[in-house]
Protein backbone atom coordinates (compact mmCIF):
# COMPACT_ATOMS: atom_id res chain seq x y z
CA UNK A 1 -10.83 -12.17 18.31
CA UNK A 2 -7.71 -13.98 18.26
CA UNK A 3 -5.62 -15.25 15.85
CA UNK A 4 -2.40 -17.25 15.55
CA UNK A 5 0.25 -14.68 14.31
CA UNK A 6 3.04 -16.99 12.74
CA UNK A 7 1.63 -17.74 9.23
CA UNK A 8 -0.08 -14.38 8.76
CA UNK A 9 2.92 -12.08 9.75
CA UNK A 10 5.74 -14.50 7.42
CA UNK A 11 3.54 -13.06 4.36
CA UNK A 12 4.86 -9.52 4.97
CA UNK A 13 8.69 -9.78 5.42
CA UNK A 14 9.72 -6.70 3.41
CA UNK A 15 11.30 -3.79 4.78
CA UNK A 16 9.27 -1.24 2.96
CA UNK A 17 6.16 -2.62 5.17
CA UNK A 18 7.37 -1.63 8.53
CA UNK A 19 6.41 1.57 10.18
CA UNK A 20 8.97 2.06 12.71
CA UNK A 21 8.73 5.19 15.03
CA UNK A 22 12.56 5.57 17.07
CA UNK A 23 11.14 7.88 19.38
CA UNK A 24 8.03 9.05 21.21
CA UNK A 25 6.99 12.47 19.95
CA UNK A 26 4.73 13.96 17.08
CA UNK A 27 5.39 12.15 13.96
CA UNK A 28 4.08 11.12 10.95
CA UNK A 29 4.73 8.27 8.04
CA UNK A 30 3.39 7.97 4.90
CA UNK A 31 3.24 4.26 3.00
CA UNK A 32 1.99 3.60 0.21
CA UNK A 33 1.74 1.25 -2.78
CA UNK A 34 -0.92 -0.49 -5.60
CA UNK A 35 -3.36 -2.93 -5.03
CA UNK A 36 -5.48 -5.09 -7.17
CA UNK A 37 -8.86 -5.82 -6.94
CA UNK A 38 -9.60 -7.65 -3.85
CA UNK A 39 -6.20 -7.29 -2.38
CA UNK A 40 -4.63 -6.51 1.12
CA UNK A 41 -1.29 -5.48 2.14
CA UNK A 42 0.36 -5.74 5.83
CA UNK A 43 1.96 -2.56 7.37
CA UNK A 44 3.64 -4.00 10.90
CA UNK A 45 3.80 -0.80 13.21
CA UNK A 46 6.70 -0.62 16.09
CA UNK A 47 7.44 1.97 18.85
CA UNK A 48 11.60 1.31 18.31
CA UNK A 49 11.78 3.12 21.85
CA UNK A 50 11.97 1.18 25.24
CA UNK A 51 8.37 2.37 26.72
CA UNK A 52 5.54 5.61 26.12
CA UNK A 53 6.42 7.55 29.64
CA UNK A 54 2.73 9.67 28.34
CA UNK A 55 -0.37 8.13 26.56
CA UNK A 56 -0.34 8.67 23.63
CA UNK A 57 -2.43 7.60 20.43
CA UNK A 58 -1.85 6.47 16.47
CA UNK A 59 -4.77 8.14 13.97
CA UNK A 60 -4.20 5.43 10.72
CA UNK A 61 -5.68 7.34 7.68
CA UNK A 62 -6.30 5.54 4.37
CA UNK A 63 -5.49 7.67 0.92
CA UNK A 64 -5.51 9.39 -0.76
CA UNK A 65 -8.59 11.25 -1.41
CA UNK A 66 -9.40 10.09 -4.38
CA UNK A 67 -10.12 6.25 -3.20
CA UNK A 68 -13.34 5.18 -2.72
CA UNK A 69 -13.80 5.08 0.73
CA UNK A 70 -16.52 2.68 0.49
CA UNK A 71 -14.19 -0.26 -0.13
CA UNK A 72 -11.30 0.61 1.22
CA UNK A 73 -10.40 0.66 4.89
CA UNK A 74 -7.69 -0.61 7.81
CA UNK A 75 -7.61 -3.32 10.12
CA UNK A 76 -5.80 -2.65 13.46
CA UNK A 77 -4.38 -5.73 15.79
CA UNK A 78 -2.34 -5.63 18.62
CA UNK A 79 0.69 -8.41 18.04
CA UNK A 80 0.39 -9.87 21.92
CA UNK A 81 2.45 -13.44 22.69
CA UNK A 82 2.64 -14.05 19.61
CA UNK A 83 -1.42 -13.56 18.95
CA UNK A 84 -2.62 -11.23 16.96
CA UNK A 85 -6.03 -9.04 18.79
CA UNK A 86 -8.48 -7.34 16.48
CA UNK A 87 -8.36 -3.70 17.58
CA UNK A 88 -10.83 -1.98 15.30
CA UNK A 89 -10.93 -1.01 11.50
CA UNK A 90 -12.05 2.07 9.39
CA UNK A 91 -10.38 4.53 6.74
CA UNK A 92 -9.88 6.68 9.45
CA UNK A 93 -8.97 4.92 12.49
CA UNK A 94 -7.46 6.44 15.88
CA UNK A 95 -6.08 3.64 18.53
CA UNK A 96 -6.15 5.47 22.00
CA UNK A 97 -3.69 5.28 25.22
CA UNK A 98 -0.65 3.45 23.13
CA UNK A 99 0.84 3.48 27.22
CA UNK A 100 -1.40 1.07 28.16
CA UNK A 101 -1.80 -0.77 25.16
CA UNK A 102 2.08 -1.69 25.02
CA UNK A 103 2.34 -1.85 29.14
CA UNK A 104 -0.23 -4.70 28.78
CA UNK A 105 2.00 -6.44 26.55
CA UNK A 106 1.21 -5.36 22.92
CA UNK A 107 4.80 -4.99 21.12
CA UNK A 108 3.51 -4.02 17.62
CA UNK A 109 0.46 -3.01 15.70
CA UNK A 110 -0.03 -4.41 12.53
CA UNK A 111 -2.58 -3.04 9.86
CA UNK A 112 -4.11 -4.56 6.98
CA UNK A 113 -4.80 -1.97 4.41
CA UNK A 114 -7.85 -3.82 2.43
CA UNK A 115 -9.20 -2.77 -1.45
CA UNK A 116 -12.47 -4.70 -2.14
CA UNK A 117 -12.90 -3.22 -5.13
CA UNK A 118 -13.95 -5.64 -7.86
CA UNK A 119 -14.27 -3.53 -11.54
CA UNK A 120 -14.38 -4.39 -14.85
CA UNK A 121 -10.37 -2.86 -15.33
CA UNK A 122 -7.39 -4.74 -14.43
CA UNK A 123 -5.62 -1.62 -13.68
CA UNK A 124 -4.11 -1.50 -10.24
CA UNK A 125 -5.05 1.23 -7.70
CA UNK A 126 -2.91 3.89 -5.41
CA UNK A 127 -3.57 3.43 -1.84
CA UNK A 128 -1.73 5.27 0.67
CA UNK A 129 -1.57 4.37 4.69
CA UNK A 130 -0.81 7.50 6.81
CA UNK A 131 0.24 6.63 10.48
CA UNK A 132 0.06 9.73 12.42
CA UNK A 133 1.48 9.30 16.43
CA UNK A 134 0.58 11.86 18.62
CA UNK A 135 1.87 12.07 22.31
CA UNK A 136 0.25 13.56 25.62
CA UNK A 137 3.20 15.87 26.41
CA UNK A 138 3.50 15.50 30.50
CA UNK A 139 1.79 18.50 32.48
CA UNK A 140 3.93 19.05 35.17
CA UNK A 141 2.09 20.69 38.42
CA UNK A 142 4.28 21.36 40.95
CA UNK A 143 8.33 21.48 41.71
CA UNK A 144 10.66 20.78 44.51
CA UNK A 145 14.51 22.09 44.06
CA UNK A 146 17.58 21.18 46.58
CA UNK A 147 21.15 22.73 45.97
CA UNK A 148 23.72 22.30 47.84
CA UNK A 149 27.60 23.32 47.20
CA UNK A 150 30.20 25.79 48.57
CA UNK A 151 30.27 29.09 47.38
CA UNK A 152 32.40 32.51 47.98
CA UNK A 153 30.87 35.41 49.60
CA UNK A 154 31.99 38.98 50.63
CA UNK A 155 31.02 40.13 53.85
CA UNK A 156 29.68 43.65 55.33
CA UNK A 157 33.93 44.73 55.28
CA UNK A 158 34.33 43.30 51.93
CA UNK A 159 36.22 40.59 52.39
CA UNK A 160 35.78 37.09 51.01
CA UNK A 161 34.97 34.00 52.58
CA UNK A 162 34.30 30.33 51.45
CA UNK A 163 30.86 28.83 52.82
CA UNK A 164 28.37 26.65 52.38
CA UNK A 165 25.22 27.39 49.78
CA UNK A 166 22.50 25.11 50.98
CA UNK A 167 18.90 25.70 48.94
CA UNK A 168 15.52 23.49 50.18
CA UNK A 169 12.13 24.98 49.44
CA UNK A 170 10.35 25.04 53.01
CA UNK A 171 7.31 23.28 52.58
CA UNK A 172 7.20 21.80 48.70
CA UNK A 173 5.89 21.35 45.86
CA UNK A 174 5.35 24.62 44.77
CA UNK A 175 2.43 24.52 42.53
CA UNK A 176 2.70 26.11 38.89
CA UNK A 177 2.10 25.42 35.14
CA UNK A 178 3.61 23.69 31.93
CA UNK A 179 2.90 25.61 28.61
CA UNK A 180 5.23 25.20 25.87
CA UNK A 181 8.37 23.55 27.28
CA UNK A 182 8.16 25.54 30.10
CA UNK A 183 7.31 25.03 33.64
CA UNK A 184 6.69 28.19 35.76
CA UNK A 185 6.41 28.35 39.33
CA UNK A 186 5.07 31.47 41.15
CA UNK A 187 4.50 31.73 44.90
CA UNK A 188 3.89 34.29 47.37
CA UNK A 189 3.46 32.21 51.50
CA UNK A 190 3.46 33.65 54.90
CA UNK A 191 4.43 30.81 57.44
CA UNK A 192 5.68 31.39 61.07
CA UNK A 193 6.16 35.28 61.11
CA UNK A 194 8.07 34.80 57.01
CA UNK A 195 7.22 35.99 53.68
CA UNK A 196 7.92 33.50 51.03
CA UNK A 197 8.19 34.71 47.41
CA UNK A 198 9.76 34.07 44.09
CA UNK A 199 9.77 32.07 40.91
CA UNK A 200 10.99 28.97 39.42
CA UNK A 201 11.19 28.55 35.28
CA UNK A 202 12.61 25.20 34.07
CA UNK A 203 12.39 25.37 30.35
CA UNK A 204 12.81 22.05 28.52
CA UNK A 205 14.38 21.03 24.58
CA UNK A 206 10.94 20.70 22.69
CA UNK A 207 12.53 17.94 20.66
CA UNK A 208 13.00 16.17 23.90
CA UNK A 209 10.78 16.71 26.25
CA UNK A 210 10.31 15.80 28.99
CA UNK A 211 14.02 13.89 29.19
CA UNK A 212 16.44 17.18 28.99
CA UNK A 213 16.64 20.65 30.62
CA UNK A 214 17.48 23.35 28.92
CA UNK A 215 17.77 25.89 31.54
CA UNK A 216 16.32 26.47 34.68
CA UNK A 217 16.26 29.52 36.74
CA UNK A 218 15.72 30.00 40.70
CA UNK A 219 14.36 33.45 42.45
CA UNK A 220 13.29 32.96 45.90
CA UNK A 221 12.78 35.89 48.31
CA UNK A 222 12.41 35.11 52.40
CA UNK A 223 11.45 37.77 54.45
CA UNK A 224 11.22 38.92 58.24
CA UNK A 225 13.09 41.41 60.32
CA UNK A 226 16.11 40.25 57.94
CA UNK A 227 15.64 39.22 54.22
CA UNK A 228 17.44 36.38 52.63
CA UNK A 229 17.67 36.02 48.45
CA UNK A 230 18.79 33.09 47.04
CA UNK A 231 18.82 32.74 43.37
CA UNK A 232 20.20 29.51 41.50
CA UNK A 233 20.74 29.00 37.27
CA UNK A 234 21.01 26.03 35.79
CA UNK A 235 21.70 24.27 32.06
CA UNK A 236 21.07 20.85 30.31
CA UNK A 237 20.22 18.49 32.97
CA UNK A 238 19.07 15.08 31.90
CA UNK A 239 15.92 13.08 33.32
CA UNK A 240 16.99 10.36 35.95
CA UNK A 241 13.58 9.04 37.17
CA UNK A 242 10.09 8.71 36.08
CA UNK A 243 7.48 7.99 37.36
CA UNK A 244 8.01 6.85 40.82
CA UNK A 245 4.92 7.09 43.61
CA UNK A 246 5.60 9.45 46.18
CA UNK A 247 2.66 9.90 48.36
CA UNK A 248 -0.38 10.56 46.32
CA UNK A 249 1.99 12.36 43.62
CA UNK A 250 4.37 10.97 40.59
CA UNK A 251 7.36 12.78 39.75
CA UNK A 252 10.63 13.58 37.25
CA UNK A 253 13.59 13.72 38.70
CA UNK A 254 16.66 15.58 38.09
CA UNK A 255 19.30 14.68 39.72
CA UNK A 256 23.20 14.93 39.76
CA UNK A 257 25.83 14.34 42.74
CA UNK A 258 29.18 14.96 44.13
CA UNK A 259 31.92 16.91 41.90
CA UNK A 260 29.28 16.49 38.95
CA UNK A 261 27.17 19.19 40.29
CA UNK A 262 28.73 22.03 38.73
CA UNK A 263 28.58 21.01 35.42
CA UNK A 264 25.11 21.62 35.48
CA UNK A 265 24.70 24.39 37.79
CA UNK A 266 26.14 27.47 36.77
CA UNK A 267 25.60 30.35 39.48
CA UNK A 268 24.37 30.22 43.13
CA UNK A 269 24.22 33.17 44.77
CA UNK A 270 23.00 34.16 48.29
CA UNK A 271 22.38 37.82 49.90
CA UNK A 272 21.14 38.56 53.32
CA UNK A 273 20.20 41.87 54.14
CA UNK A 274 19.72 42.77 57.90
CA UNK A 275 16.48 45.27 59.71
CA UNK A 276 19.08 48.16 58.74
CA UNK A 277 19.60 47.43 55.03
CA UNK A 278 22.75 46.47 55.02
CA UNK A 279 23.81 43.98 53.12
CA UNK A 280 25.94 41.35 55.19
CA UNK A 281 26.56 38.64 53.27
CA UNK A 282 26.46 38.86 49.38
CA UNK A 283 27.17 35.93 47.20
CA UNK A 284 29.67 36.04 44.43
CA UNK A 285 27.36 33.42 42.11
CA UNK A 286 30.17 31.07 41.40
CA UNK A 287 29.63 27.01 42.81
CA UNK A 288 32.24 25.46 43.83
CA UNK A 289 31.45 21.81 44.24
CA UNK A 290 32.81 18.48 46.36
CA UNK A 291 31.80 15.12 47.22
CA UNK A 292 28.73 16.41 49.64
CA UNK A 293 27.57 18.38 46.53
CA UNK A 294 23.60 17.85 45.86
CA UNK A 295 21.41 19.05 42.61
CA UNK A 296 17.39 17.91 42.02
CA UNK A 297 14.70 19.34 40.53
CA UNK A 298 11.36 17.26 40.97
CA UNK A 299 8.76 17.92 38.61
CA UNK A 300 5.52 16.36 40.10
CA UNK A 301 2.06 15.24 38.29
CA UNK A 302 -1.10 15.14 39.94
């Protein structure tokens, strides 16, 4: 049903009845205050943030235990052009897919917390509101990673030369796993004549994910009558893009450019190892960056 939202939401002005969440990640608030008999009171709930990048969903739990359950309960609406929709009510209530919800136009949820009690006592009752969010941390899938810098090297004599370190995975994504912050990807290809192996760990700020970085590591071993290692570390690298279709995938990017890049990438290094075993080229680590200088780690969903 809808409702005109003017009237109804001017009865609830006060501070101390607005659930505000600043930021999208576990959380929970706990209002509460006393009813009479046959009373109602208006929490207005608002995501402060500018948009859910993951679905996510709001369990609204009526307290405390002690309350009779039977007349007690919460009514959700979604505030929508200035209308208010009727959601759903119950003393324990869980709205789904807040992502959609809001990307359809919903900017707040308001709750009416209702006592229908009617006793014989004039005593006012406890009731408590409990608004629990809960994200869908994103899963990330697969990764793509693309360095390029200068960088020193020593040759087979030992001496050291400026050159350019230029990093592309050959034929991405590489597919791998989130599980607690971290993204790991493992790979071991064969493709015309090379072996392909190695390992990429990005591991992310759990107070922040998915936006920020921590550190991210690089191992990746190429192999045929010569061997080339490149290995590439990395620290506190903030999310650019979201979202964005590529093909049948979405991604995250990380990206940074020019002179920038190496104050986020902190070693590159480079070793190429001939039929003989001899090493003749081996990478001091240190980036040294310009205007050309590249840095991006996609992260990709299915």
């Amino acid at each position: 049903m809808d409702v005109p939202a003017d009237e109804f939401l001017q009865l609830f002005p006060e501070s101390k009845y607005q659930v505000e969440f600043p930021a999208e990640k576990d959380t929970s608030i706990l209002n509460g205050d006393t009813f009479a008999d046959l009373s109602a009171r208006l929490m207005n709930i608002r995501f402060l943030f500018p948009s859910f990048q993951n679905e996510a969903s709001l369990n609204l739990v009526v307290g405390p235990s002690t309350v009779n359950f039977n007349y007690v309960t919460a009514l959700a609406f979604g505030l929508k052009n200035d209308q208010l929709e009727y959601l759903n009510q119950a003393a324990d209530l869980t709205i789904e897919k807040l992502k959609t919800l809001t990307e359809s136009g919903i900017s707040s949820i308001p709750v009416v917390v209702v006592n229908s009690i009617n006793g014989p006592s004039a005593e006012q009752t406890t009731i408590e509101l409990e608004s629990i969010l809960k994200t869908s941390p994103q899963l990330f899938s697969g990764v793509d990673v693309t360095v390029i810098c200068r960088t020193n090297y020593a040759d087979i004599n030992g001496n050291v030369h400026e050159t350019y370190f230029n990093y592309y995975i050959a034929d991405p994504p590489y597919a791998g796993e989130t599980f607690q912050n971290r993204f790991t990807a493992e790979w071991e290809n064969y493709f015309d004549s090379w072996t392909y192996s190695g390992t990429i760990e990005v591991e992310f700020d759990p107070d922040r994910y998915p936006d920020h970085i921590t550190s991210f590591t690089v191992s990746d071993s190429r192999e045929a009558s010569y061997s080339e290692l490149f290995t590439i570390t990395g620290e506190n690298i903030e999310l650019t893009e979201y979202n964005f279709p590529m093909s049948n995938l979405h991604y995250y990017k990380f990206s940074v450019y020019g002179t920038d890049v190496c104050n986020y990438i902190t070693s590159v290094r480079q070793v190429l190892t001939g039929s003989d075993g001899e090493i003749s080229h081996d990478g001091t680590g240190e980036p040294i960056c310009n205007a050309e200088s590249i840095f991006e780690i996609l992260l990709y969903v299915d």
